[in-house]
Protein backbone atom coordinates (compact mmCIF):
# COMPACT_ATOMS: atom_id res chain seq x y z
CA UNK A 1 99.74 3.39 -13.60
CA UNK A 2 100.42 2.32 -17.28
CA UNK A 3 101.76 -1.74 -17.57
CA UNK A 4 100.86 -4.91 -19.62
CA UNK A 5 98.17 -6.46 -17.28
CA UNK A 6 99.32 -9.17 -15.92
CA UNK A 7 98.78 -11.51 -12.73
CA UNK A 8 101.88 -10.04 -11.03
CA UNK A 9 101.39 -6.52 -11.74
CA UNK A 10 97.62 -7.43 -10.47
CA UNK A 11 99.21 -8.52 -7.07
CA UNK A 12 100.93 -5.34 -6.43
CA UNK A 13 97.72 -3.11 -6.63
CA UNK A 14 96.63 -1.45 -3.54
CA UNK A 15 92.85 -0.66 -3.19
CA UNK A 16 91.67 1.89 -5.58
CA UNK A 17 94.72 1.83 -7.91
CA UNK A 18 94.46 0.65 -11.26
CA UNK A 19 96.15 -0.37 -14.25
CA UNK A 20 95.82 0.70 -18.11
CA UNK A 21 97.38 -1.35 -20.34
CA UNK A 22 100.15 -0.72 -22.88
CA UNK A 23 99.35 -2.84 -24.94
CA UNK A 24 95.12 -2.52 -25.46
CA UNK A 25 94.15 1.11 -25.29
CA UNK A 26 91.34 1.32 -22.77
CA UNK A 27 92.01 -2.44 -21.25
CA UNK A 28 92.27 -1.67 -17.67
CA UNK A 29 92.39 -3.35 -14.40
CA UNK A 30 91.12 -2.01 -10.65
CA UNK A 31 91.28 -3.07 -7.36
CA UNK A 32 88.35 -2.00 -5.43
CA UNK A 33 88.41 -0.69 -1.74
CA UNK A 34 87.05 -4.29 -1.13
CA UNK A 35 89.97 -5.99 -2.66
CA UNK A 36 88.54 -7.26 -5.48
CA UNK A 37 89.84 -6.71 -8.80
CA UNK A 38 87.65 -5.76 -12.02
CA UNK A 39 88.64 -5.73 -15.27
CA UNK A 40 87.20 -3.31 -18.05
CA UNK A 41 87.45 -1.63 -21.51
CA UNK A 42 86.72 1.64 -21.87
CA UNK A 43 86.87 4.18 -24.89
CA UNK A 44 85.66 7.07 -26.77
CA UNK A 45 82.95 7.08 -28.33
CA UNK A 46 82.70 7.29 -32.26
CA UNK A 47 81.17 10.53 -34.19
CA UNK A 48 83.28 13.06 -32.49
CA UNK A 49 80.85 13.09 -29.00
CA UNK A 50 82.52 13.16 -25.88
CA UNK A 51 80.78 9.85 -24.46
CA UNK A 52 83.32 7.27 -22.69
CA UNK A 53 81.28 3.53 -22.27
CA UNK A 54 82.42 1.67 -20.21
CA UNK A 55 82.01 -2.15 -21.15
CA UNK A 56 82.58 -4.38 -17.71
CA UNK A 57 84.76 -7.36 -18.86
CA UNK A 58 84.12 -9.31 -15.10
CA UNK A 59 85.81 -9.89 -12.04
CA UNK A 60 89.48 -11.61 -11.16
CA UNK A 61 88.47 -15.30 -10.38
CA UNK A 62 85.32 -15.51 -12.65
CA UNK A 63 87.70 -13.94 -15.22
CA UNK A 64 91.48 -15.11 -15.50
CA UNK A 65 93.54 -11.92 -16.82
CA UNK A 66 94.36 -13.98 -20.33
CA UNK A 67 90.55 -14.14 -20.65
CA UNK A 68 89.78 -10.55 -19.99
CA UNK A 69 92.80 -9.60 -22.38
CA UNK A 70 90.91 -11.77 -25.36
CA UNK A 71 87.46 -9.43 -24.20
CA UNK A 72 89.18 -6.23 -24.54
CA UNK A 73 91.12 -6.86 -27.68
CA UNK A 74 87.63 -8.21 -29.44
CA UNK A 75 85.41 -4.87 -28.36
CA UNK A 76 89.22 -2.79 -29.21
CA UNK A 77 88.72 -4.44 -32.74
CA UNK A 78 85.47 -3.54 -33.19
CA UNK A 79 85.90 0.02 -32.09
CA UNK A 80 88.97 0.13 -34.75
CA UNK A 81 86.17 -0.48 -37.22
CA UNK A 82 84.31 2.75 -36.59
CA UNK A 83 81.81 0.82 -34.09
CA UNK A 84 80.31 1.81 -30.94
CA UNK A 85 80.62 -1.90 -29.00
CA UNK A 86 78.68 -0.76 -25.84
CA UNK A 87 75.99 0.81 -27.84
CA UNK A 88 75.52 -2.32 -29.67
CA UNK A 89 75.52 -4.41 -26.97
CA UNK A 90 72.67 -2.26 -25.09
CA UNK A 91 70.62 -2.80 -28.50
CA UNK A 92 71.69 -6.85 -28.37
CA UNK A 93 70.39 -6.87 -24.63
CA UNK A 94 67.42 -5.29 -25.30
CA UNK A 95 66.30 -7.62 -28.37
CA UNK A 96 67.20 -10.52 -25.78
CA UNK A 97 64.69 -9.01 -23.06
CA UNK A 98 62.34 -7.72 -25.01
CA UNK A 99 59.90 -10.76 -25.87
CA UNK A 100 56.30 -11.05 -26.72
CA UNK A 101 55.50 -11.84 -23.10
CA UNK A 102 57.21 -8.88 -21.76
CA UNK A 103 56.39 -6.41 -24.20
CA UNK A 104 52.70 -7.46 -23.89
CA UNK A 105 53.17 -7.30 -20.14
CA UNK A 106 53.42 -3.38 -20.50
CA UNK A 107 50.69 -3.00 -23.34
CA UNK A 108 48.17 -4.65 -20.98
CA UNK A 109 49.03 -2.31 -18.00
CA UNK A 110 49.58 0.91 -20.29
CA UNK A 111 46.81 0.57 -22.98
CA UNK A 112 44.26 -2.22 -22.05
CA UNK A 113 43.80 -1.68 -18.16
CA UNK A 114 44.64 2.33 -18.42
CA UNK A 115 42.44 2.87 -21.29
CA UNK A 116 39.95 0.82 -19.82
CA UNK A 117 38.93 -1.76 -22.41
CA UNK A 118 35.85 -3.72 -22.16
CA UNK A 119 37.76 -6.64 -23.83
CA UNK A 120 40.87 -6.64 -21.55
CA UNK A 121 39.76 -10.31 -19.91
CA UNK A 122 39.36 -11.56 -23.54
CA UNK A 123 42.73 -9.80 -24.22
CA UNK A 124 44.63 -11.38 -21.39
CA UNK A 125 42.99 -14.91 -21.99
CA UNK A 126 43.60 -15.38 -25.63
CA UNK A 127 47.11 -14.30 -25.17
CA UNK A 128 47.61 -17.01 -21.98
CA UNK A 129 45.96 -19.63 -23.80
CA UNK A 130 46.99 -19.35 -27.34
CA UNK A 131 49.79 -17.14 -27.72
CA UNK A 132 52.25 -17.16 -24.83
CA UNK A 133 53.40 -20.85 -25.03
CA UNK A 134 54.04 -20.59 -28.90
CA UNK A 135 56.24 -17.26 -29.32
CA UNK A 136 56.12 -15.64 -25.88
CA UNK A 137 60.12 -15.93 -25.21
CA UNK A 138 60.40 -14.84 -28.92
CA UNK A 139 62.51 -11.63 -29.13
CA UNK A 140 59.90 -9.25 -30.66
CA UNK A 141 62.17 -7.91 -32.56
CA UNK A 142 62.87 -11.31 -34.19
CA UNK A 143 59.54 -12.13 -35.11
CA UNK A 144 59.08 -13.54 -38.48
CA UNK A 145 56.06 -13.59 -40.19
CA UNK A 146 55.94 -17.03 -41.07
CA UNK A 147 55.76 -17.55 -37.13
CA UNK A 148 52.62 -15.49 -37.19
CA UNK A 149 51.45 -17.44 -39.83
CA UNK A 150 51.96 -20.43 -38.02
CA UNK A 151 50.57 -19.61 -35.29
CA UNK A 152 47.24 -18.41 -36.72
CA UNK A 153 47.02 -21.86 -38.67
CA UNK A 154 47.50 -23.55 -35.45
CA UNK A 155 44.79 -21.68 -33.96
CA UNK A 156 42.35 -22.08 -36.64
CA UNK A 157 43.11 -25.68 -36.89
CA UNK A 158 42.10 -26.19 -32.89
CA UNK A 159 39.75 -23.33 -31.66
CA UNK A 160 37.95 -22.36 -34.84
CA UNK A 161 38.79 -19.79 -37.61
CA UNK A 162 37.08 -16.91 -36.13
CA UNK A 163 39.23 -17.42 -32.74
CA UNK A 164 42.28 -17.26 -35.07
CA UNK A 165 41.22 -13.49 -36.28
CA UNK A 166 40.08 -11.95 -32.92
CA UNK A 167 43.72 -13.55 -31.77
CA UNK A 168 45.49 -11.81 -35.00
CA UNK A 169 43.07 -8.40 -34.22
CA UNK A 170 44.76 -8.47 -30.42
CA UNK A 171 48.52 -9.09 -31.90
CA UNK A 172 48.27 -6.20 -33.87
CA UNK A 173 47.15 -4.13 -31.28
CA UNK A 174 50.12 -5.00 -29.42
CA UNK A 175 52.79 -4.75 -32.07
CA UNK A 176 50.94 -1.16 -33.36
CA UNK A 177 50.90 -0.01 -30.15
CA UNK A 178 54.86 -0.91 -29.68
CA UNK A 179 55.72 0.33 -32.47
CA UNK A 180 54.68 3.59 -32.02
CA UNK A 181 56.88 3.57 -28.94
CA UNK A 182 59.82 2.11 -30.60
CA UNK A 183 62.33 3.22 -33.04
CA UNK A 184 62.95 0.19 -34.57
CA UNK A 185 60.54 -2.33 -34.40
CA UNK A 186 58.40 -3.20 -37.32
CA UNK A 187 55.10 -5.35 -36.86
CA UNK A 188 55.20 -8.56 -38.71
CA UNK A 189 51.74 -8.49 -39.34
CA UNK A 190 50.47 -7.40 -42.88
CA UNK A 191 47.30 -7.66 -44.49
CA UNK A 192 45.88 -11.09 -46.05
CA UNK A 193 46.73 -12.93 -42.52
CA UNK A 194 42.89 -12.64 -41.47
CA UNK A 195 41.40 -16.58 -42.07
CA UNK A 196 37.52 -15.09 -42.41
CA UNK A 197 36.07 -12.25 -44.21
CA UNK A 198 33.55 -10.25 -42.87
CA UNK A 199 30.48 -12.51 -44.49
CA UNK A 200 32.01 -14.90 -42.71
CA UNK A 201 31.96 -13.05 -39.66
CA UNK A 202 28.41 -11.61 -40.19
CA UNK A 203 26.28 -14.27 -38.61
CA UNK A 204 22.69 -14.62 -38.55
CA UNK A 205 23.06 -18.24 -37.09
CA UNK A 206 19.89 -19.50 -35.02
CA UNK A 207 19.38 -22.48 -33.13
CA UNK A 208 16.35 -24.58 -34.40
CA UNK A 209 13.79 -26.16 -31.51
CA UNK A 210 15.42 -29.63 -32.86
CA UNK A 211 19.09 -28.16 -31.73
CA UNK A 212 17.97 -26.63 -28.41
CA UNK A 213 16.66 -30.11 -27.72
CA UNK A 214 20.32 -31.64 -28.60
CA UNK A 215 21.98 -28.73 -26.84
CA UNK A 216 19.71 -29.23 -23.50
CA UNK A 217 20.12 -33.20 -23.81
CA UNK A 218 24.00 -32.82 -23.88
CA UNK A 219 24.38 -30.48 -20.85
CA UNK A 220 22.35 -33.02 -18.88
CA UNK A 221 24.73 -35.69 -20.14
CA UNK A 222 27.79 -33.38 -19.31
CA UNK A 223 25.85 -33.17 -15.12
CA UNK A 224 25.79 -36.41 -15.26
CA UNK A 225 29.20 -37.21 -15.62
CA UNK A 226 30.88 -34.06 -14.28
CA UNK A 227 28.97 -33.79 -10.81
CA UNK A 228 29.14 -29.84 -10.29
CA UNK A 229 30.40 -28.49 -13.34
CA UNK A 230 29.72 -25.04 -14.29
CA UNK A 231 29.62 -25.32 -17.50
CA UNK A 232 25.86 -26.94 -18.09
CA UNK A 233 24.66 -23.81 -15.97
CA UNK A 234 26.83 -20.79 -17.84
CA UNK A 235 25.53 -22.34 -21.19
CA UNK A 236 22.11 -22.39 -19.86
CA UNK A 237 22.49 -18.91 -18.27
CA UNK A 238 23.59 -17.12 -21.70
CA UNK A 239 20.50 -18.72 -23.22
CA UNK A 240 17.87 -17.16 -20.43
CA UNK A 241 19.62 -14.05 -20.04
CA UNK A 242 20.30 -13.54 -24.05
CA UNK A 243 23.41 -12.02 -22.33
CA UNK A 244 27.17 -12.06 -23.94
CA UNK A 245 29.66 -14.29 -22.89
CA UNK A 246 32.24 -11.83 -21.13
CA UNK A 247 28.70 -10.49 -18.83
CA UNK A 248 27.94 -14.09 -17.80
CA UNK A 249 31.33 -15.66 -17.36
CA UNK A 250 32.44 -13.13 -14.58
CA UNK A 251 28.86 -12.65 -12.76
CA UNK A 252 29.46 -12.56 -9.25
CA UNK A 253 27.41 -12.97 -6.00
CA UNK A 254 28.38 -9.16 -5.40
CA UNK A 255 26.46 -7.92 -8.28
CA UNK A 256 23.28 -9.79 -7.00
CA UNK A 257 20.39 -7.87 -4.69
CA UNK A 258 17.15 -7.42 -3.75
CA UNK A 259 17.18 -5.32 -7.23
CA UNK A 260 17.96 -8.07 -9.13
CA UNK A 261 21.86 -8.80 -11.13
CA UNK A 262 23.59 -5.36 -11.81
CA UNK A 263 26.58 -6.11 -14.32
CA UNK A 264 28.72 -3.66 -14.36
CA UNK A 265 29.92 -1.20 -17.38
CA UNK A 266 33.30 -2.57 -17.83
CA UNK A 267 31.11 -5.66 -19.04
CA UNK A 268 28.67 -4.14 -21.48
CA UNK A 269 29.40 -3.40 -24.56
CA UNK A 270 27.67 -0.10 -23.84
CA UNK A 271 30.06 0.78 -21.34
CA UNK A 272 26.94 1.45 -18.81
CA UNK A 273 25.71 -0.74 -15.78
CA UNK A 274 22.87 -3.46 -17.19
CA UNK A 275 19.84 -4.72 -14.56
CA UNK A 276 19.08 -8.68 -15.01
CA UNK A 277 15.86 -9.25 -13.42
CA UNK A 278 16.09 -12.09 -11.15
CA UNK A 279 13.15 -14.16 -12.16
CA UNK A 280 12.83 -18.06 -11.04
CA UNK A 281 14.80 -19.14 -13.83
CA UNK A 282 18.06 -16.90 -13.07
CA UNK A 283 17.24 -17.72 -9.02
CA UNK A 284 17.70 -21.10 -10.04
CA UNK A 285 20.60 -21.43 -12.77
CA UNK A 286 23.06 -19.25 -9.86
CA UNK A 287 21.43 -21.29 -6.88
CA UNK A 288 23.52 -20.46 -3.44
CA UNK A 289 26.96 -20.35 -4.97
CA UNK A 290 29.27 -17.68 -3.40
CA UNK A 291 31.88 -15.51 -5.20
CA UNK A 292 32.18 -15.81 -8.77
CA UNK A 293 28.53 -18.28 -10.17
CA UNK A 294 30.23 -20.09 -12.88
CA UNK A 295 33.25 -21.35 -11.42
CA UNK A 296 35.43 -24.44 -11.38
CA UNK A 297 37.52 -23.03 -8.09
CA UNK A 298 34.64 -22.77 -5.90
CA UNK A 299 33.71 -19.10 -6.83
CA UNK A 300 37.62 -18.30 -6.17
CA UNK A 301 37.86 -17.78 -10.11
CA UNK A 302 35.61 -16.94 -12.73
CA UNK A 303 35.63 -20.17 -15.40
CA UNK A 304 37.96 -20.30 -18.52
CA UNK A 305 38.83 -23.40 -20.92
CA UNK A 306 35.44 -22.40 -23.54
CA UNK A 307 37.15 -23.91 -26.50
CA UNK A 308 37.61 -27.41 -24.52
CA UNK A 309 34.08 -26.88 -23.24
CA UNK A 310 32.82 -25.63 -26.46
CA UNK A 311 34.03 -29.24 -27.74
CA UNK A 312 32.99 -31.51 -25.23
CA UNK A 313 29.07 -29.73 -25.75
CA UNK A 314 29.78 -30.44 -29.46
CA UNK A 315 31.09 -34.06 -28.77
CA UNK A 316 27.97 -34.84 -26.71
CA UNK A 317 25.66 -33.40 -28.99
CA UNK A 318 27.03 -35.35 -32.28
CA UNK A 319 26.52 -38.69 -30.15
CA UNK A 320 23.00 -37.98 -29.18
CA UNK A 321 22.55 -37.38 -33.08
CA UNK A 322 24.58 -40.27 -34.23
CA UNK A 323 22.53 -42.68 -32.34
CA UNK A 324 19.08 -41.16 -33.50
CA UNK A 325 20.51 -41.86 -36.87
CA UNK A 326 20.17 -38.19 -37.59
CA UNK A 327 22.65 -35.50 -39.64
CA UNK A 328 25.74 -34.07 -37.59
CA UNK A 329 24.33 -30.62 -36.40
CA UNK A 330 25.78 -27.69 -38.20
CA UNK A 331 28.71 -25.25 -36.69
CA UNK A 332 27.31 -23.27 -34.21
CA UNK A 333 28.84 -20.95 -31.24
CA UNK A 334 28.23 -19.54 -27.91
CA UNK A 335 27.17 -16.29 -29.02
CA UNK A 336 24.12 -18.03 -31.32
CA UNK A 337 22.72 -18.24 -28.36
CA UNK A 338 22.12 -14.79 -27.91
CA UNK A 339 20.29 -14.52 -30.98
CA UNK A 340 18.56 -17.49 -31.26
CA UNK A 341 17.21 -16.20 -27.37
CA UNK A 342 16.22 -12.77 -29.13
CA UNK A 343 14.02 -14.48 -31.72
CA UNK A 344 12.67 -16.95 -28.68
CA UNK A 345 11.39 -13.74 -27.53
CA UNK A 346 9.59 -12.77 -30.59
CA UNK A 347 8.02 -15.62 -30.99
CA UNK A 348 6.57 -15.56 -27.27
CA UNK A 349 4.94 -11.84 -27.96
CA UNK A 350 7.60 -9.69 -26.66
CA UNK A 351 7.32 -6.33 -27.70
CA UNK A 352 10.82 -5.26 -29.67
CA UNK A 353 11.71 -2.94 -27.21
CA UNK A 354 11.78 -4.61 -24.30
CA UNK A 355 13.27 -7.94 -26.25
CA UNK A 356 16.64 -5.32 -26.94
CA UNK A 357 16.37 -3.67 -23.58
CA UNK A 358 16.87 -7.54 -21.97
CA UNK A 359 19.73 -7.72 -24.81
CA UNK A 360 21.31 -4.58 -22.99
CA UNK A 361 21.13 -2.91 -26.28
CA UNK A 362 21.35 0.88 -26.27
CA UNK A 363 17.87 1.77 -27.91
CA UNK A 364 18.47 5.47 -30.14
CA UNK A 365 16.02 8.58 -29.87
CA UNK A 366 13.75 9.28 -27.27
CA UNK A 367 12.92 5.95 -26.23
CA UNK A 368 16.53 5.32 -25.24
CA UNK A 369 16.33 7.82 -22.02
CA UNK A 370 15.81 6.07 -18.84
CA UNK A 371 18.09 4.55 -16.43
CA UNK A 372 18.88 0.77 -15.62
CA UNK A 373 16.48 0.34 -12.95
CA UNK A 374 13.73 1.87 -15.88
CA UNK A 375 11.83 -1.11 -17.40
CA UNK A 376 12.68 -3.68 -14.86
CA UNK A 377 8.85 -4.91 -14.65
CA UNK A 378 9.01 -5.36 -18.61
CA UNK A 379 12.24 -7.07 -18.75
CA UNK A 380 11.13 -9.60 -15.88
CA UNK A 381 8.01 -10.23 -18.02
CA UNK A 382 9.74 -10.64 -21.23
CA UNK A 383 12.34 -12.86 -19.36
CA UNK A 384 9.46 -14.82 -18.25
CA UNK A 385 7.80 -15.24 -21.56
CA UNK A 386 11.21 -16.35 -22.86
CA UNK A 387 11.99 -19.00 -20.35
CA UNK A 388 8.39 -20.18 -20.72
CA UNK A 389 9.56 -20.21 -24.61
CA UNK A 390 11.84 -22.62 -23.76
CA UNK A 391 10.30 -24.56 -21.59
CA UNK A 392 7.72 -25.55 -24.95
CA UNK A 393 10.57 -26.33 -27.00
CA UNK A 394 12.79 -28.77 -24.88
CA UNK A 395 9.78 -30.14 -22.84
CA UNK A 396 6.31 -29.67 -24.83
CA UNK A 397 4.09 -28.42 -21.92
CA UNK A 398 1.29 -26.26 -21.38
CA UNK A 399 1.71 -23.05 -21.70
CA UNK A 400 2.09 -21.74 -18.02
CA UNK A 401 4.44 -24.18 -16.91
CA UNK A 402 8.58 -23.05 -17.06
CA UNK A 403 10.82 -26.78 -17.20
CA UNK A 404 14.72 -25.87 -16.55
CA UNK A 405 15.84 -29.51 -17.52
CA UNK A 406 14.55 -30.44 -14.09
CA UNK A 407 11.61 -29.92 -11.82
CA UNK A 408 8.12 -28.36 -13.37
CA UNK A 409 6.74 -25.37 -11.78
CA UNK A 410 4.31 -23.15 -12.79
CA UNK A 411 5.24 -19.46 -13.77
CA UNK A 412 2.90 -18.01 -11.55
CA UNK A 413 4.09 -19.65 -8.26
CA UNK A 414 7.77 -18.73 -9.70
CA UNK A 415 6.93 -15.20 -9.89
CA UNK A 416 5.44 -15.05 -6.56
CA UNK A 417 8.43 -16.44 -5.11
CA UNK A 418 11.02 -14.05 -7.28
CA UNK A 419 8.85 -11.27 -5.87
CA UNK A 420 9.50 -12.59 -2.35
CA UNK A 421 12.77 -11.73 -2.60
CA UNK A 422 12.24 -7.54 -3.46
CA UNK A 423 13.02 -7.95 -7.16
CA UNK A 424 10.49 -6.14 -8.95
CA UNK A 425 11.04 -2.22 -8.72
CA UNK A 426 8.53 0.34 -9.96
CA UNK A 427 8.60 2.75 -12.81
């Protein structure tokens, strides 16, 4: 029936009636077969199509009728204006939902984990740690570019310049990638944003035999005071491997058998499994833990936090400097280590190829066919050599003795215990 909505003319409906309004065109009123009574404003639809939205106003006794009258005639106003209310509305509630956090919630599912990536740990991490608490509940619609900015400068201030770019490379993944999915959004990021250029990122950084000394006497420090952290170990473990961070910081007592440690594609940059020969040294940096090696849950999770540990390393090491009365040491990172343990290996006689077949690096033309369990006897040996290497730098020894910042033992007693355990596999 047609009447001014009203509290009495509300009392007299009788489930499932209703009641438009004479005075606001599409204000109505319903009581619902549960008794309840709704209030709504509905209307056609600009541009001559035949929609009818339907804009809920709320229900009698969250809603008084006065109240739902002042609704109506506001979305009536705006449709008197040539607007489509409920159309703008569903764009207003999806800026609201749509934040950085949600938005990247889908990206990671859709194009990280479906497609695969080798990175997607570093992906999710970087976002956790440095991104989520500063504009994750941002609208990404709303996203200014001055908030990018600021967020990038924060970065750089407190984890390092090249930390800010890989963080900037990731966010523009995930606004390209939403873009193309969305007909409005436009990513805030443009160029000029990046904080290093690519000299800067080109590094051909090596530890000296005076830094590996610093570096060896601050982990022991860092044992000292932090009883069963992983950290001393993982550091130590990226320098005898020559392995990449994202390989060592996930390695699992799965991935270990009488073989030796098989990390798997999804960690190599290669994209194919990579066999770590389990010589003394490796036996004893990952010891008896269980689940994941490196891990400050008890092997429950894998460890995380490298920009706080990267500090504290960096903290130690400027103290054991400072009281030798020696130069602060110059900016270094984790993956140095990788290439100061490449030329290690050169300098102990390890023939090229096997030095970049330890480095799981794909080696081109013929000499690149084999499979992972190929050259295991060479990449023990040059393993050895290298841990030997080391040994001569941060404890000056004889040549056949291996030191891991601990007990002395002889290489050739190691080996004949590693080959107790069925590592060595031939050609």
């Amino acid at each position: 029936m047609k009447a001014k909505i009203s509290t009495n003319a509300i009392a007299k409906l009788k489930p499932g009636d209703h009641i438009s309004d004479t005075e606001i065109a599409g204000f109505r009123a319903r009581r619902l077969p549960s008794g309840k009574v709704t209030f709504g404003y509905q209307y056609s639809a600009p541009q001559g199509t035949n929609r009818r939205p339907y804009i809920a106003l709320g229900l009698l006794g969250a809603v008084t009728p006065e109240e739902a009258r002042k609704a109506a005639k506001k979305w009536a106003g705006q449709r008197a204006d040539n607007r489509d209310p409920a159309a703008e509305r569903e764009v207003e509630q999806r800026i609201a939902t749509k934040t950085v956090s949600v938005v990247f919630v889908d990206f990671y599912k859709i194009h990280v984990l479906g497609n695969g990536l080798r990175s997607a740990d570093e992906i999710k991490s970087a976002f956790d740690r440095l991104v989520r608490g500063r504009i994750g509940d941002r609208s990404i619609y709303d996203l200014k570019r001055s908030e990018i900015i600021e967020l990038l400068d924060n970065i750089a201030e407190h984890n390092g310049a090249p930390t800010a770019d890989h963080v900037l490379a990731y966010l523009r993944k995930l606004f390209n990638w939403f873009s193309s999915r969305d007909d409005d959004f436009r990513s805030p990021i443009v160029r000029g944003m990046a904080r290093t250029t690519l000299k800067d990122r080109k590094r051909d950084r090596v530890l000296s035999d005076d830094e590996l000394r610093d570096l060896f006497k601050a982990l022991d420090r860092i044992t000292a005071n932090e009883p069963g952290s992983a950290w001393p170990g993982f550091v130590r473990t990226l320098l005898y491997s020559s392995l990449r961070v994202a390989a060592v910081a996930r390695a699992h007592r799965d991935e270990i058998n009488s073989e030796g440690w098989l990390i798997p594609g999804e960690r190599t940059k290669h994209g194919e499994p990579h066999l770590v020969p389990m010589t003394p040294t490796m036996q004893k940096l990952f010891g008896n833990r269980q689940g994941f090696l490196f891990s400050s849950t008890g092997g429950d999770k894998p460890i995380s936090g490298f920009s706080k540990m990267k500090k504290l390393i960096d903290a130690e090491i400027a103290a054991i400097r400072k009281a030798d009365g020696r130069k602060a040491m110059p900016p270094w990172v984790l993956h140095d280590l990788r290439r100061t343990a490449r030329t290690l290996m050169s300098r102990a006689g390890v023939l090229s190829d096997f030095a970049e077949r330890v480095l799981a690096h794909i080696i081109s033309g013929v000499r690149a066919t084999y499979d992972y369990h190929q050259y295991a006897d060479d990449k023990y040996e040059a393993m050895e050599k290298l841990a030997a290497q080391i040994g001569r730098i941060i404890n000056p020894a004889p040549d056949n003795v291996v030191q891991l910042g601990g007990k002395k033992r002889s290489s050739g007693s190691a080996r004949g215990a590693a080959r107790s355990i069925g590592r060595r596999v031939s050609r």
